[in-house]
N, C-alpha and C. Protein backbone atom coordinates (compact mmCIF):
# COMPACT_ATOMS: atom_id res chain seq x y z
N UNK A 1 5.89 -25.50 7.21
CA UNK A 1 4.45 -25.56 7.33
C UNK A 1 3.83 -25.52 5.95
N UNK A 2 2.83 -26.63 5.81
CA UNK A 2 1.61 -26.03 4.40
C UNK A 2 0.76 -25.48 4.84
N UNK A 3 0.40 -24.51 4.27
CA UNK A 3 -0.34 -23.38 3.98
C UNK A 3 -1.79 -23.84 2.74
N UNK A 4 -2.89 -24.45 3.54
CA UNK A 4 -4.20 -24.43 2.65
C UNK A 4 -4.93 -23.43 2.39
N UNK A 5 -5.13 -22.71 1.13
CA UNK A 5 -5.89 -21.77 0.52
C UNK A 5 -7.46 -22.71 0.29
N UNK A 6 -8.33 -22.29 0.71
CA UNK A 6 -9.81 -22.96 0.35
C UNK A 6 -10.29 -21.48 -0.33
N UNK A 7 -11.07 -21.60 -1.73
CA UNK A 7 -11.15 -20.55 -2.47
C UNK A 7 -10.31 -19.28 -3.08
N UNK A 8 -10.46 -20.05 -4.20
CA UNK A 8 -9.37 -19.13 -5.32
C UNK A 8 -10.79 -17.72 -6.06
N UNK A 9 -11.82 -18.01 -5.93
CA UNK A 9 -12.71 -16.93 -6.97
C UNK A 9 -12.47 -15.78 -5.94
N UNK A 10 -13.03 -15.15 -6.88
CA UNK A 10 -12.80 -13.66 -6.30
C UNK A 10 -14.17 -13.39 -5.63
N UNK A 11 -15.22 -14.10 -5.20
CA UNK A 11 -16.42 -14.08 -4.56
C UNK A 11 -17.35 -15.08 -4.32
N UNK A 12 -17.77 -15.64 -3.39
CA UNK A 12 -18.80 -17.12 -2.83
C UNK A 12 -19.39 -17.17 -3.44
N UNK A 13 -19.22 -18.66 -4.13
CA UNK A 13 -20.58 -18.90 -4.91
C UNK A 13 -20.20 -18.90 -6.75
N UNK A 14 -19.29 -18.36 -6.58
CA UNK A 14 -18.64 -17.91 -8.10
C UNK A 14 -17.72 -18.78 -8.46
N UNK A 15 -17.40 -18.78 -9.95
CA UNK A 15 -16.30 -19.72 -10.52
C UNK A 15 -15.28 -18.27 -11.23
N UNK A 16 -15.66 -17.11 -10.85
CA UNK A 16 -14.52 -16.09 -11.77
C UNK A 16 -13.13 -15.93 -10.91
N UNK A 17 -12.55 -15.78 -11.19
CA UNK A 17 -10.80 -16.18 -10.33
C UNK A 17 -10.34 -14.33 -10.77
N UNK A 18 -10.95 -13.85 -11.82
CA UNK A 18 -10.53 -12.19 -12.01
C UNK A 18 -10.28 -11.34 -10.88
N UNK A 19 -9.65 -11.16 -10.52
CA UNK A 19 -9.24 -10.07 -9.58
C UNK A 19 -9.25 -10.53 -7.92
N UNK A 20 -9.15 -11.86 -8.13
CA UNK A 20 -9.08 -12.56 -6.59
C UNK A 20 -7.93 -12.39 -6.08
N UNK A 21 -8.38 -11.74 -4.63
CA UNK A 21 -7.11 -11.48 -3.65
C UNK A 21 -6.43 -13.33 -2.99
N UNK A 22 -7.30 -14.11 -3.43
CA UNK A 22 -6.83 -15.23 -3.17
C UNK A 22 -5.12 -15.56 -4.00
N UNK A 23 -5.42 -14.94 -4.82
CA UNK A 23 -3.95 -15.30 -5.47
C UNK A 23 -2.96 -14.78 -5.31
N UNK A 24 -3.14 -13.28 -4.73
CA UNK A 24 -2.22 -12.56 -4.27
C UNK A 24 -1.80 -13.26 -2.81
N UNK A 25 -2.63 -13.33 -1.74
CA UNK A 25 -2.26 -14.63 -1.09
C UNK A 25 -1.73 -15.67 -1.51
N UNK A 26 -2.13 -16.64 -2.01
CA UNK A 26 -1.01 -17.59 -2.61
C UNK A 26 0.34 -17.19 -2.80
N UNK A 27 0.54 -16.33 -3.56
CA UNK A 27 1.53 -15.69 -3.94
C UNK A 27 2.54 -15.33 -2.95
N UNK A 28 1.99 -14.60 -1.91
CA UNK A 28 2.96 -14.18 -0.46
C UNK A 28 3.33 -15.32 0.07
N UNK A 29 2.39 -16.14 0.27
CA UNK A 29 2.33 -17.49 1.02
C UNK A 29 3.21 -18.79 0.00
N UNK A 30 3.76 -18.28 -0.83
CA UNK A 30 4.63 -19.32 -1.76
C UNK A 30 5.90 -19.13 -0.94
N UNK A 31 6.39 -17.78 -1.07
CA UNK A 31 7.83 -17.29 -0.99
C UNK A 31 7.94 -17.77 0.41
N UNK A 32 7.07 -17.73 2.01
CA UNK A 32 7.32 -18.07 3.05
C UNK A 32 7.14 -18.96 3.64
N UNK A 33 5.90 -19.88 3.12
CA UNK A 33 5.52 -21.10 3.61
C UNK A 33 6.59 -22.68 3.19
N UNK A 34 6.65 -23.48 3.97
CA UNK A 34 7.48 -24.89 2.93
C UNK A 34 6.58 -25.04 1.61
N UNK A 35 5.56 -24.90 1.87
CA UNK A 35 4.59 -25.52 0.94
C UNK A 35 3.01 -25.19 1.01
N UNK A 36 2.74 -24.54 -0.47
CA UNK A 36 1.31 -24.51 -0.43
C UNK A 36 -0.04 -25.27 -1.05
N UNK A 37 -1.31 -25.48 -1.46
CA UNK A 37 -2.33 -25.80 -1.88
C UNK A 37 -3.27 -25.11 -1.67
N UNK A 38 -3.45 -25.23 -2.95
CA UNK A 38 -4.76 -24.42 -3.36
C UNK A 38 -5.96 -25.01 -4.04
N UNK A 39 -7.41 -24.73 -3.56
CA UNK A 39 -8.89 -25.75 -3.69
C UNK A 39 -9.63 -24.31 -3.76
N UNK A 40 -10.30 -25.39 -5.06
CA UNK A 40 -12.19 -24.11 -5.11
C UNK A 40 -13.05 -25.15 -5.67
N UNK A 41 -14.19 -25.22 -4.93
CA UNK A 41 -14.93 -25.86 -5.69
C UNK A 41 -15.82 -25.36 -6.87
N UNK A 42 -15.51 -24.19 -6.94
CA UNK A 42 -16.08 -23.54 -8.38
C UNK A 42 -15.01 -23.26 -9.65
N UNK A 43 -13.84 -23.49 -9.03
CA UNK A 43 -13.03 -23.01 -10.06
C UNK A 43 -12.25 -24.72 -11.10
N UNK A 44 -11.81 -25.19 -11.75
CA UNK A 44 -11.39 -26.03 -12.57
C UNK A 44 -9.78 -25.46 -12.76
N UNK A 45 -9.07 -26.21 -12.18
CA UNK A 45 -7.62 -25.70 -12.20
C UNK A 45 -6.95 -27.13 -12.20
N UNK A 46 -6.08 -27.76 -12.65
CA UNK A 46 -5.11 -28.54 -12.30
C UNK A 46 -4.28 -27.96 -11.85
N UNK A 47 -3.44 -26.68 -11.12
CA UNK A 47 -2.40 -27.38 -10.23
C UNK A 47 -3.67 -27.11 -8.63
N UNK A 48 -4.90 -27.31 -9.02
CA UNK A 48 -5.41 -27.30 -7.47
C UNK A 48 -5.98 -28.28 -7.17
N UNK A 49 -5.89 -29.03 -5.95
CA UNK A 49 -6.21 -30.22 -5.29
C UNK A 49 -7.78 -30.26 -4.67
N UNK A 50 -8.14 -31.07 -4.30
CA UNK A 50 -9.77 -31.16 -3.58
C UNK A 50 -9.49 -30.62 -2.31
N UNK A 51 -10.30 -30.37 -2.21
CA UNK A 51 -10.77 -29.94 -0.66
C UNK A 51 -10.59 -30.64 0.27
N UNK A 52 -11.06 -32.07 0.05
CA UNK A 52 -10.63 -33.22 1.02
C UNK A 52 -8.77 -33.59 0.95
N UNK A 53 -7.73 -32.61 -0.21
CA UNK A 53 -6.93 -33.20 -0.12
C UNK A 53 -6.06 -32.12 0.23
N UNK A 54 -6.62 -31.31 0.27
CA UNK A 54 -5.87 -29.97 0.90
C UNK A 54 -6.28 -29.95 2.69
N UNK A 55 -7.19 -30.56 3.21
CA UNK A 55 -7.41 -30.69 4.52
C UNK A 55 -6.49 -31.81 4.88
N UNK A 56 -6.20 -32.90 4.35
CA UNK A 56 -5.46 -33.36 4.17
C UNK A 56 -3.88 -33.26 4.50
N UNK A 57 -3.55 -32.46 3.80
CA UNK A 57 -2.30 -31.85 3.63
C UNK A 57 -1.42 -30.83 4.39
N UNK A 58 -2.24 -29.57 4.76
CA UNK A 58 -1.92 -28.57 5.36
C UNK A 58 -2.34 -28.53 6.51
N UNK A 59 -1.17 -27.72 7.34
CA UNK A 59 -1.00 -27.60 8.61
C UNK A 59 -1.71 -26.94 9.08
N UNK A 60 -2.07 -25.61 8.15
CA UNK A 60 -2.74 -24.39 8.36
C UNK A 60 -3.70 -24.12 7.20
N UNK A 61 -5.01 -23.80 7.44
CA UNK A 61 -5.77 -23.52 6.44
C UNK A 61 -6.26 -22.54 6.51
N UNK A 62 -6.77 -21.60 4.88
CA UNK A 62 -7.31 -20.64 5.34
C UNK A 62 -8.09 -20.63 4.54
N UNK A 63 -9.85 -20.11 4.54
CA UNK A 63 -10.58 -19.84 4.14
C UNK A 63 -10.87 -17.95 3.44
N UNK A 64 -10.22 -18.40 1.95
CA UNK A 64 -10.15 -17.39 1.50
C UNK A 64 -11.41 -16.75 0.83
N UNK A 65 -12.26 -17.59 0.60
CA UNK A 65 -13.16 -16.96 -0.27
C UNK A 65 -14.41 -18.15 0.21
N UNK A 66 -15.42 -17.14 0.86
CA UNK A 66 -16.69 -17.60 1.53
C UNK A 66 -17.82 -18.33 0.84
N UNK A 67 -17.21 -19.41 0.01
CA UNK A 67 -18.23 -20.66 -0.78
C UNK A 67 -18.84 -21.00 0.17
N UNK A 68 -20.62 -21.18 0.16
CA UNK A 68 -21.24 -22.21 1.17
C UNK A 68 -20.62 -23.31 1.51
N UNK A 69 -19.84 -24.31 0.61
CA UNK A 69 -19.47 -25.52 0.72
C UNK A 69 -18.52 -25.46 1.95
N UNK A 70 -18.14 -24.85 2.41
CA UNK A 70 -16.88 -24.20 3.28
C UNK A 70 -17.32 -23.99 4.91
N UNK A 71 -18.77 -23.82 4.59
CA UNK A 71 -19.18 -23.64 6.24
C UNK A 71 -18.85 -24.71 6.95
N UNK A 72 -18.57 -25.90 7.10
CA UNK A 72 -18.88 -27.00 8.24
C UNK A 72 -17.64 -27.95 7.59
N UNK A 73 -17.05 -26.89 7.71
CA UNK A 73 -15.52 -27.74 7.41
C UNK A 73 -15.18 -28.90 8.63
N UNK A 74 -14.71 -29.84 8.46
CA UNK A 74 -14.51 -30.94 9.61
C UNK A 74 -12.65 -31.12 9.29
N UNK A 75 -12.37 -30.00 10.47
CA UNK A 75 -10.73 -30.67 10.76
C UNK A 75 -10.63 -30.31 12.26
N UNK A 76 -9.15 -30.87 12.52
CA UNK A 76 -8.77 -30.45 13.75
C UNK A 76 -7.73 -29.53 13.69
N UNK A 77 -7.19 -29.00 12.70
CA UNK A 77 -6.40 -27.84 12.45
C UNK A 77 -6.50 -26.68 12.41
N UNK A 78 -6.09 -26.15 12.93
CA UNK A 78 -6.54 -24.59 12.90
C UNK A 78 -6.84 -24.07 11.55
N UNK A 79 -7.78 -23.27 11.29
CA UNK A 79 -8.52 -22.49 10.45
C UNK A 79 -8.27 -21.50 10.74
N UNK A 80 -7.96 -20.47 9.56
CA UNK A 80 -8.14 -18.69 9.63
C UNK A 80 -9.40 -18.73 8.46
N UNK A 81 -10.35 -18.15 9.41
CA UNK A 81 -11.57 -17.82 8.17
C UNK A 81 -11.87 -16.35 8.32
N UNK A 82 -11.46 -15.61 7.22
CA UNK A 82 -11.43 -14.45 6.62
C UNK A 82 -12.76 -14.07 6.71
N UNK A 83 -13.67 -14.50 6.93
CA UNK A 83 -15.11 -14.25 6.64
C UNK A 83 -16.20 -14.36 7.46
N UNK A 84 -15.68 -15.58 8.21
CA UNK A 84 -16.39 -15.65 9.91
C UNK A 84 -17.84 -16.60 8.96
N UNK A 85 -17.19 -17.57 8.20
CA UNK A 85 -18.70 -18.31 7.90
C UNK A 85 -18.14 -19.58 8.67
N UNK A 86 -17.35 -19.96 9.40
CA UNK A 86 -17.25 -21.45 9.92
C UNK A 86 -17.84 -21.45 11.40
N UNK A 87 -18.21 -20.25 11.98
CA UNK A 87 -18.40 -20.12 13.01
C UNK A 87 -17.32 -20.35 14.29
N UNK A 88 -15.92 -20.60 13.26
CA UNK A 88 -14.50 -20.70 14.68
C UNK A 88 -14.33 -19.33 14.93
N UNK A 89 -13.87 -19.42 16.23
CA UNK A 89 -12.82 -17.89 16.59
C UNK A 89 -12.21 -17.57 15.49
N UNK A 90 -11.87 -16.37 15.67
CA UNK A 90 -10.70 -16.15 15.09
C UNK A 90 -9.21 -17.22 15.75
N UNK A 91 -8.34 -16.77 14.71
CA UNK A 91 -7.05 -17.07 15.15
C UNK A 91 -5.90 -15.76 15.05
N UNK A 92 -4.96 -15.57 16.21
CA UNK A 92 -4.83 -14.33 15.97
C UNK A 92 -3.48 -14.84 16.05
């Protein structure tokens, strides 16, 4: 399975990546997943992909860090949103 991380900052709206639990995620999610990606639209990273290419990609996405841009995500894949801004259920 890939594993999509949407937001690497450590808070919505922000470009600071300091002390983001997003990476510590990543991190867990390296060692168990086939494969991960990681997208922020505030942050400037090359090894991270767009948003459109991480929806793309992954099986499973998760909304780590509550950017407006993030509300009205359009997939048919299940979403875990940490934050409850997409308005899906949970996934349990």
């Amino acid at each position: 399975m890939t594993v999509g991380i949407l937001g690497m900052a450590f808070k919505g709206g922000s470009d600071d990546p300091r002390n983001s639990l997003s990476y510590e995620l990543h991190n867990l999610l390296y060692v168990r997943a086939e494969s991960t990606a990681c997208s922020d639209v505030h942050i400037v990273d090359e090894r991270f992909v767009s948003a459109e290419q991480l929806l793309g990609v992954a099986d499973l996405i998760i909304v780590a860090t509550p950017h407006p841009e993030y509300c009205d995500i359009k997939t048919d894949k299940p979403v875990v949103d940490l934050w409850g801004i997409t308005g899906r259920p949970p996934i349990v």
